[in-house]
C-alpha atoms as a PDB file:
ATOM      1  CA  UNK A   1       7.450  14.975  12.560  1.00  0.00           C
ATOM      2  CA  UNK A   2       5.304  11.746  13.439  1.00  0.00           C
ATOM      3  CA  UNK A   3       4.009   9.917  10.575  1.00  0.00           C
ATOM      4  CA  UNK A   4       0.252   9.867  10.041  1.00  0.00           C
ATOM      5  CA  UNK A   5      -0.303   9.311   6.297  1.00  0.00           C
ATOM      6  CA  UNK A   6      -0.217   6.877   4.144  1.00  0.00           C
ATOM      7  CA  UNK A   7       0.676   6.649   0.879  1.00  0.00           C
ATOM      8  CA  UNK A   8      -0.248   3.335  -1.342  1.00  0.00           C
ATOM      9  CA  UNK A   9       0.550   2.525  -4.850  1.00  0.00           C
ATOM     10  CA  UNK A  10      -0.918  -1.038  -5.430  1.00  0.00           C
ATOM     11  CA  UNK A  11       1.606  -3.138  -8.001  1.00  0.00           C
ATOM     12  CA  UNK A  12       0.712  -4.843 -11.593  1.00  0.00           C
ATOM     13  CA  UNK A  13       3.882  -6.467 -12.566  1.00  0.00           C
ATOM     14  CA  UNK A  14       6.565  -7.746 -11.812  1.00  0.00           C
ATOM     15  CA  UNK A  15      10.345  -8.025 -13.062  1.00  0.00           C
ATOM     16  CA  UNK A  16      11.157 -11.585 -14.865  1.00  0.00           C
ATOM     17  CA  UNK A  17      13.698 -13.764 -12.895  1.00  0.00           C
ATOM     18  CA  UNK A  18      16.670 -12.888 -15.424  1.00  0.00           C
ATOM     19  CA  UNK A  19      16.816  -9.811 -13.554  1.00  0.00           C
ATOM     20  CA  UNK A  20      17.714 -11.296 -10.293  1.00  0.00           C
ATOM     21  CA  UNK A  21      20.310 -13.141 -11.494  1.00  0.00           C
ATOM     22  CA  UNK A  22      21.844 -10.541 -13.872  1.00  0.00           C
ATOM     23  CA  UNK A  23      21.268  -7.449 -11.773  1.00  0.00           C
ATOM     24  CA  UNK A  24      20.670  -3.532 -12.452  1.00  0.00           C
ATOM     25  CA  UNK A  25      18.331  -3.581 -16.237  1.00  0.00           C
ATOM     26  CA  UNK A  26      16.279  -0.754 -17.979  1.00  0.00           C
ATOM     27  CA  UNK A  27      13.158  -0.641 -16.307  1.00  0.00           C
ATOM     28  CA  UNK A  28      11.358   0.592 -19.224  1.00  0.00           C
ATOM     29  CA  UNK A  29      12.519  -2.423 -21.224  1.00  0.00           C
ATOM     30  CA  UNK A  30       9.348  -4.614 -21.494  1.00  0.00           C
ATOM     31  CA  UNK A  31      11.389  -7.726 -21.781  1.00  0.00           C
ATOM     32  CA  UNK A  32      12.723  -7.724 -18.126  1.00  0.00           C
ATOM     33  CA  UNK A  33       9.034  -7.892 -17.077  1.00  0.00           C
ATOM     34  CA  UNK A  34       6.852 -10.786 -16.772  1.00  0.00           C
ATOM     35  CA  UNK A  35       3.611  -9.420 -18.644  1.00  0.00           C
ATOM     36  CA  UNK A  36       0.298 -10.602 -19.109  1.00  0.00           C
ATOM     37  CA  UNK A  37      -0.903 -10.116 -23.227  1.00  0.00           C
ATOM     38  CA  UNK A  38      -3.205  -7.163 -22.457  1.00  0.00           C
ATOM     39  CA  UNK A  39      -0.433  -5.218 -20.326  1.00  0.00           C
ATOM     40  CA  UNK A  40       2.085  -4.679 -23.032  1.00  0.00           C
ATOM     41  CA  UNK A  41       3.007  -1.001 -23.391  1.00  0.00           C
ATOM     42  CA  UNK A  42       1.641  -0.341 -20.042  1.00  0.00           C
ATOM     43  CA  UNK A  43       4.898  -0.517 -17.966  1.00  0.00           C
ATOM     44  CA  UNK A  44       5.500   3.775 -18.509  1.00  0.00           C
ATOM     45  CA  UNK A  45       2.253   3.520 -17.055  1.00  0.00           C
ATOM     46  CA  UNK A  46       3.256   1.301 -14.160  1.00  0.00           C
ATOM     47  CA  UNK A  47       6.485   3.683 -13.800  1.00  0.00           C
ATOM     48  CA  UNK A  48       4.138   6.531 -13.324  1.00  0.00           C
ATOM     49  CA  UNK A  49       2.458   5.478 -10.835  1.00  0.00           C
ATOM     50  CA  UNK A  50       5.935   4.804  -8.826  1.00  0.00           C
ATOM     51  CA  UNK A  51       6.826   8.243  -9.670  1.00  0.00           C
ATOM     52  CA  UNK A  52       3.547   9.380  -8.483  1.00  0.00           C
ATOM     53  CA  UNK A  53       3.793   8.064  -4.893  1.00  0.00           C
ATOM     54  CA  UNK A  54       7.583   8.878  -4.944  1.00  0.00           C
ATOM     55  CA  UNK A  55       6.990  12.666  -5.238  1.00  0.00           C
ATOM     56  CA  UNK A  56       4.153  12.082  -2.826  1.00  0.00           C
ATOM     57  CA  UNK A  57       6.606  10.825  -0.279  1.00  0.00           C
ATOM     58  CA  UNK A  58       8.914  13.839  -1.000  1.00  0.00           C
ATOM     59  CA  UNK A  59       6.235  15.961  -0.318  1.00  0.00           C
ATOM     60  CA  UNK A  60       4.762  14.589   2.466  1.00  0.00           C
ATOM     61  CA  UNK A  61       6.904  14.564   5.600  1.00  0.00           C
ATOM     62  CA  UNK A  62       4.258  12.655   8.083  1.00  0.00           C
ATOM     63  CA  UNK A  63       3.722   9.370   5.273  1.00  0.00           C
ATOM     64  CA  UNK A  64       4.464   6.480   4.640  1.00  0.00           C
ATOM     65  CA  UNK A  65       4.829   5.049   1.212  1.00  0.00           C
ATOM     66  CA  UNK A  66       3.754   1.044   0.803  1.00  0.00           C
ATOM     67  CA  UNK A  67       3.872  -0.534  -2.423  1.00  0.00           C
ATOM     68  CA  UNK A  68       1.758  -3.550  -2.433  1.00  0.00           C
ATOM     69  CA  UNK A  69       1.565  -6.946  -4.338  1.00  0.00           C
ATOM     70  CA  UNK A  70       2.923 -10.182  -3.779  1.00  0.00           C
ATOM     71  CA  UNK A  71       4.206 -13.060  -6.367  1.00  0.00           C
ATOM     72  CA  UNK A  72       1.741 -12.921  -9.431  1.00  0.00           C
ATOM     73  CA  UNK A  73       3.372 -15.174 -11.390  1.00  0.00           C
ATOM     74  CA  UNK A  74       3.439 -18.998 -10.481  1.00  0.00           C
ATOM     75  CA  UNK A  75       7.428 -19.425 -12.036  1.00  0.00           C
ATOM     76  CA  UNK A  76       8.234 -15.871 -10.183  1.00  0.00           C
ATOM     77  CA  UNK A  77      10.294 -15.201  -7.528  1.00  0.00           C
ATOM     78  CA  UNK A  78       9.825 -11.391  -7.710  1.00  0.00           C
ATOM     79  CA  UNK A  79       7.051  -9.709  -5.954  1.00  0.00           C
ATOM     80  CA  UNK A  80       5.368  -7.147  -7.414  1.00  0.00           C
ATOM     81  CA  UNK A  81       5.821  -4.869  -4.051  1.00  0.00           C
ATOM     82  CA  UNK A  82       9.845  -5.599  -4.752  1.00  0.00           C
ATOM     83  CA  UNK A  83       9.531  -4.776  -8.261  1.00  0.00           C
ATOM     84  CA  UNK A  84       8.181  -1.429  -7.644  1.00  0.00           C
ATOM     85  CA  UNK A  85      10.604  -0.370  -5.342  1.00  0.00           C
ATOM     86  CA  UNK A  86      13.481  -1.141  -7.429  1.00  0.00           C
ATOM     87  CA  UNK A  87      11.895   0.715 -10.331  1.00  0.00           C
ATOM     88  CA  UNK A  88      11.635   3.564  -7.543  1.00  0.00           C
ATOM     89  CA  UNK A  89      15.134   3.424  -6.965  1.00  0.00           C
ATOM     90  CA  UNK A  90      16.028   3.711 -10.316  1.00  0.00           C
ATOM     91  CA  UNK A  91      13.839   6.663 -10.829  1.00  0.00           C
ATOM     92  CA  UNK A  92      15.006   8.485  -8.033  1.00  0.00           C
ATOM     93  CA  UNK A  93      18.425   8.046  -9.431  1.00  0.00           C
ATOM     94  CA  UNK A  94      17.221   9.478 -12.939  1.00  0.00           C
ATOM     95  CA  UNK A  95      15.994  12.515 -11.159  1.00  0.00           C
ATOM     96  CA  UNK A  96      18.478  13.367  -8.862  1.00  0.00           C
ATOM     97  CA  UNK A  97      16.981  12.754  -5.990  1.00  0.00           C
ATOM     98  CA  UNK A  98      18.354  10.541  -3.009  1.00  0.00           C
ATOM     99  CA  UNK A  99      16.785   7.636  -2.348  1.00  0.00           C
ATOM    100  CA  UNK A 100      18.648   6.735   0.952  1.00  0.00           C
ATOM    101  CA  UNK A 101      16.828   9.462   2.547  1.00  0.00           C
ATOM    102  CA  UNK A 102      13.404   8.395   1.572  1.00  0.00           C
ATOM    103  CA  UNK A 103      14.076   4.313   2.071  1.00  0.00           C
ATOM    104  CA  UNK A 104      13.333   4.393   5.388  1.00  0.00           C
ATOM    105  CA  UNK A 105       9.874   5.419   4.701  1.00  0.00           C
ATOM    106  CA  UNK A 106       8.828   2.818   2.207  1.00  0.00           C
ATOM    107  CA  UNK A 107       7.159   0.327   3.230  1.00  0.00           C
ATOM    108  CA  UNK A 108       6.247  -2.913   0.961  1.00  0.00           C
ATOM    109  CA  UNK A 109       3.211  -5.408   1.559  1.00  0.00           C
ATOM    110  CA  UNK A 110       4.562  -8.551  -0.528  1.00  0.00           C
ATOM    111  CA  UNK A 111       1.781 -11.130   0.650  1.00  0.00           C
ATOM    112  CA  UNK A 112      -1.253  -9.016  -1.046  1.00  0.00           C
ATOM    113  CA  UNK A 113      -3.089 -11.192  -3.858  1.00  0.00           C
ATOM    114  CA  UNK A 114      -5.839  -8.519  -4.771  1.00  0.00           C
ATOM    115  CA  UNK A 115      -6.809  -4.890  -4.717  1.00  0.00           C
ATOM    116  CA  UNK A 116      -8.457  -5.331  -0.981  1.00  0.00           C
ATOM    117  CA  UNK A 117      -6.068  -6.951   0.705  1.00  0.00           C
ATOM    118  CA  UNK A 118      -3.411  -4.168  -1.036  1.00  0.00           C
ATOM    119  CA  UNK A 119      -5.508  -1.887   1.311  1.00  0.00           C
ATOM    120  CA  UNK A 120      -6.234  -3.885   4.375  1.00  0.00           C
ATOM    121  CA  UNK A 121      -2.945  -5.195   4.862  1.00  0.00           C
ATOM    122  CA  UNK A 122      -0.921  -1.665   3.812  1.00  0.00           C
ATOM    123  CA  UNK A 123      -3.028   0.152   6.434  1.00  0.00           C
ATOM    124  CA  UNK A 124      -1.992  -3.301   9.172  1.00  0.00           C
ATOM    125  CA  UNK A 125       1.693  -2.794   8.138  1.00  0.00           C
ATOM    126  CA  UNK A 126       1.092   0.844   8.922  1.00  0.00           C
ATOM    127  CA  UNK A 127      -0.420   0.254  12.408  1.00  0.00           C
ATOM    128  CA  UNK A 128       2.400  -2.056  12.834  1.00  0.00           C
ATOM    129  CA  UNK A 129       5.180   0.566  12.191  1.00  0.00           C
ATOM    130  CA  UNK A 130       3.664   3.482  13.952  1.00  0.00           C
ATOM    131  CA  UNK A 131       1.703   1.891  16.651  1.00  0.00           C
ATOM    132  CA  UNK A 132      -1.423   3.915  15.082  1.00  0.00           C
ATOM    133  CA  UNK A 133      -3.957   3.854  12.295  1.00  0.00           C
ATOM    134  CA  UNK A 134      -3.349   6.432   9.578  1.00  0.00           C
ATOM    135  CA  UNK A 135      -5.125   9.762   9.881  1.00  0.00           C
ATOM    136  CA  UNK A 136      -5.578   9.866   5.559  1.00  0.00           C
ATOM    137  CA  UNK A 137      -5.004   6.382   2.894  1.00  0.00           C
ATOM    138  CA  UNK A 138      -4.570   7.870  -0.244  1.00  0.00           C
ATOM    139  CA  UNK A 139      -4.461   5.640  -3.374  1.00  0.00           C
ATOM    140  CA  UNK A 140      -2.818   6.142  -6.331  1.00  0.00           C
ATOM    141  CA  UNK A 141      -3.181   4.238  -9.677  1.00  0.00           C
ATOM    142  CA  UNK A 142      -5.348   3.287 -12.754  1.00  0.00           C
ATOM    143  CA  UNK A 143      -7.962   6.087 -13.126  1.00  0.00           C
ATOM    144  CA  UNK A 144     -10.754   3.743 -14.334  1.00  0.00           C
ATOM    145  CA  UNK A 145     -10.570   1.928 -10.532  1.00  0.00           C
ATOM    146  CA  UNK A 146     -11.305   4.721  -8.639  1.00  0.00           C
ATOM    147  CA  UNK A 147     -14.794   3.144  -7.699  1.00  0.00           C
ATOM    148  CA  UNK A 148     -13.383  -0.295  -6.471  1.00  0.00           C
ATOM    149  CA  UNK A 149     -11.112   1.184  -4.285  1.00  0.00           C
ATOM    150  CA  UNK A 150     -13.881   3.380  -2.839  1.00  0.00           C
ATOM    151  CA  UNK A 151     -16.411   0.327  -2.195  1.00  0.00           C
ATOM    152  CA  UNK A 152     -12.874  -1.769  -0.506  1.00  0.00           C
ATOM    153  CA  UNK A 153     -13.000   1.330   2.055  1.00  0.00           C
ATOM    154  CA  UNK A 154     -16.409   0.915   2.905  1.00  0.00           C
ATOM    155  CA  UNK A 155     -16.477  -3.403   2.979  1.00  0.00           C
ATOM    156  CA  UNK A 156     -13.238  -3.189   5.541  1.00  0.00           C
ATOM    157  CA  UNK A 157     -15.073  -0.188   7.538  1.00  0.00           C
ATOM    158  CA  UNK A 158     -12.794   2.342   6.526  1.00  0.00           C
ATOM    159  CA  UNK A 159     -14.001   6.298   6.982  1.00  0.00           C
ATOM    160  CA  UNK A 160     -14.659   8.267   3.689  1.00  0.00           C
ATOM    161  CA  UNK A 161     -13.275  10.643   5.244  1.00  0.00           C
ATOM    162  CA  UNK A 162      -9.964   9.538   5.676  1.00  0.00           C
ATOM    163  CA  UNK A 163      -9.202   7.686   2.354  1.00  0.00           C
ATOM    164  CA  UNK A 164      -8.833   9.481  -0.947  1.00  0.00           C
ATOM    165  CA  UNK A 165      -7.718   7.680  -4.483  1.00  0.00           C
ATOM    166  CA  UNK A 166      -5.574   9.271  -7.431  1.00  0.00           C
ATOM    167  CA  UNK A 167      -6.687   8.704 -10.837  1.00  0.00           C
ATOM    168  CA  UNK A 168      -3.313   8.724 -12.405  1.00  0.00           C
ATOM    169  CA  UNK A 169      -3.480   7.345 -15.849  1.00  0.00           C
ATOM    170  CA  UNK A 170      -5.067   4.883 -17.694  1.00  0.00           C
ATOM    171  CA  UNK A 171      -4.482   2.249 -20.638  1.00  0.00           C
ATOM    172  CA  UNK A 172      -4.722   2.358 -23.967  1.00  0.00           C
ATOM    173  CA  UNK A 173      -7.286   0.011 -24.202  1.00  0.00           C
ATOM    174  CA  UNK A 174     -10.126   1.908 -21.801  1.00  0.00           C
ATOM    175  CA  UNK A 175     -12.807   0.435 -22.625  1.00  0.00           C
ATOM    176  CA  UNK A 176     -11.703  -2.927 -22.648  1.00  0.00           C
ATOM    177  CA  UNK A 177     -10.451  -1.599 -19.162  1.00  0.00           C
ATOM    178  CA  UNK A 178     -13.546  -0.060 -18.116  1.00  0.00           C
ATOM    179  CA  UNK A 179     -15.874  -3.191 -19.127  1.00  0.00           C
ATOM    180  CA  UNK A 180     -13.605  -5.596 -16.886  1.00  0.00           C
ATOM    181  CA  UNK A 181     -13.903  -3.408 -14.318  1.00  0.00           C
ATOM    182  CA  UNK A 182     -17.296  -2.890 -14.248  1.00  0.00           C
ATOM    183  CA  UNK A 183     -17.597  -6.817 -14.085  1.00  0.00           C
ATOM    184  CA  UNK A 184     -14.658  -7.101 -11.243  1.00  0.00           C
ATOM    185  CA  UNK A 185     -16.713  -4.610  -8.943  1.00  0.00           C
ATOM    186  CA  UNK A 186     -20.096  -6.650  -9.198  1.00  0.00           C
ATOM    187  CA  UNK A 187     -17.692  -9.506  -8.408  1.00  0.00           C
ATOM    188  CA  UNK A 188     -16.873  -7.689  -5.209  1.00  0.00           C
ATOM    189  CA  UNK A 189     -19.728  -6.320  -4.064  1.00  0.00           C
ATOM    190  CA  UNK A 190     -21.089  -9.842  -4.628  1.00  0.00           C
ATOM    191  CA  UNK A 191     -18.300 -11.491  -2.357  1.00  0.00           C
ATOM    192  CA  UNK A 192     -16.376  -9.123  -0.767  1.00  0.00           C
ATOM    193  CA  UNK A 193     -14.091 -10.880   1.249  1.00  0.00           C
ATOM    194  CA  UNK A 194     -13.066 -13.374  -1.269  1.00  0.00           C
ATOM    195  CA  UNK A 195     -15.010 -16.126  -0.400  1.00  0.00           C
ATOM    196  CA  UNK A 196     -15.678 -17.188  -3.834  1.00  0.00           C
ATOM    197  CA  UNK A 197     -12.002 -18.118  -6.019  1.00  0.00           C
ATOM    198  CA  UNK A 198     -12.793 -16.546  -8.673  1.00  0.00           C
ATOM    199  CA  UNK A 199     -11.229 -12.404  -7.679  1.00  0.00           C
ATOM    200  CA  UNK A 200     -11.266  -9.212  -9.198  1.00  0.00           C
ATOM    201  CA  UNK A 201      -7.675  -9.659 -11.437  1.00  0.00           C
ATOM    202  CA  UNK A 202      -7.380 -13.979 -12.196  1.00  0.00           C
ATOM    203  CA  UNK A 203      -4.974 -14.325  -9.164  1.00  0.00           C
ATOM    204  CA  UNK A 204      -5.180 -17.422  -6.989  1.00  0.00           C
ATOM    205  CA  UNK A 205      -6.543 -16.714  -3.786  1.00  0.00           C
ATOM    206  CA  UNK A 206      -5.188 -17.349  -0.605  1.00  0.00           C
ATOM    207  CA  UNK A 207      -8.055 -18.234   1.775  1.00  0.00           C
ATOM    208  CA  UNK A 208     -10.188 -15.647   3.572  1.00  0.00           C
ATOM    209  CA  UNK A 209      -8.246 -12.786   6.124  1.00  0.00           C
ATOM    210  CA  UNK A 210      -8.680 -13.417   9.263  1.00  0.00           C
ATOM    211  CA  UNK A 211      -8.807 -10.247  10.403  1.00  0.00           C
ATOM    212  CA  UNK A 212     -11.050  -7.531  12.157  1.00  0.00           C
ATOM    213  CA  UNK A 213     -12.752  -5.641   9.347  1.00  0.00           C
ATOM    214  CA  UNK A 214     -14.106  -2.874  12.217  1.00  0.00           C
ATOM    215  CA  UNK A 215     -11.689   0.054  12.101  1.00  0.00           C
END
């Protein structure tokens, strides 16, 4: 069956350097993961969102499945893209299900810095892979960002049509969430393309993408 979808699960965190030099940990143990203050007690969140695109992939014959983020933390060496995929791993393992038969289909996008280039460059990985542009993106993650990831389709020319997002959860803390939000998309409606430093989650930026936005 050729493979015409994409699936995208945009990373948060990432694993703390103790756990590449000790090995296999709990993923659900907060202290193997490098956390800013207002993310403790989100990482079942984080691990359902994994899940999420996992069963996605299991489901979907024709996809692809990218998890995207790169190094977040200065002192890491972990990218958040890696992270993710050993947490899938592990839940795959919890589940019974066999992850050597859905490797080949996961993709990971470790040089994205923010929620737009999580997008742009999962759906340039994609065209890489497959010599073609996805037929359907579909997002999954934080319920409260539904509308950022909608206005990153339009500013990179994306169809409507052809790009969907999955509220999956959300934090404790929503309205804390949902006020930061609100200020991250006026931030990128503002400067979409990350001309301005300062982005939509405190990351350093990386310089503009030179890319073609025109799908």
């Amino acid at each position: 069956m050729a493979i015409d979808q994409l699936l995208l699960v945009p990373g948060h965190a990432i694993f703390s350097d103790e756990v590449k030099a000790r090995g296999p940990v709990d993923i659900r143990d907060e202290r193997r993961w490098e956390l800013l203050d207002y993310q403790r007690g989100e990482v079942h969140c984080f691990l359902q969102h994994i899940e999420w695109g996992i069963t996605e992939l299991r489901a979907r014959r024709n996809a692809v499945l990218t998890f995207a983020g790169g190094v977040s933390r200065t002192k890491s060496h972990w990218s958040e893209a890696e992270t993710y995929k050993i947490c899938a791993q592990s839940i795959c393992k919890e589940r019974g299900w066999d992850f050597t038969q859905l490797e080949p289909r996961i993709g990971l996008e470790t040089r994205s810095t923010d929620s737009l280039q999580n997008v742009l460059l999962s759906i340039l990985g994609f065209k890489d892979l497959t010599g073609i542009l996805p037929k359907m993106v579909t997002v999954g993650g934080w319920g409260f960002k539904k509308d950022r990831f909608m206005e990153i389709a339009k500013i990179i020319n994306w169809p409507l049509s052809k790009f969907s997002y999955v509220g999956i959860n959300c934090p404790s803390d929503l309205a804390r969430a949902e006020t930061l939000e609100k200020e991250s998309l006026a931030r990128l409606k503002l400067t979409p393309t990350g001309v301005e430093p300062l982005l939509m989650e405190g990351r350093i930026w990386s310089g503009p993408l030179n890319v073609n936005l025109a799908f």
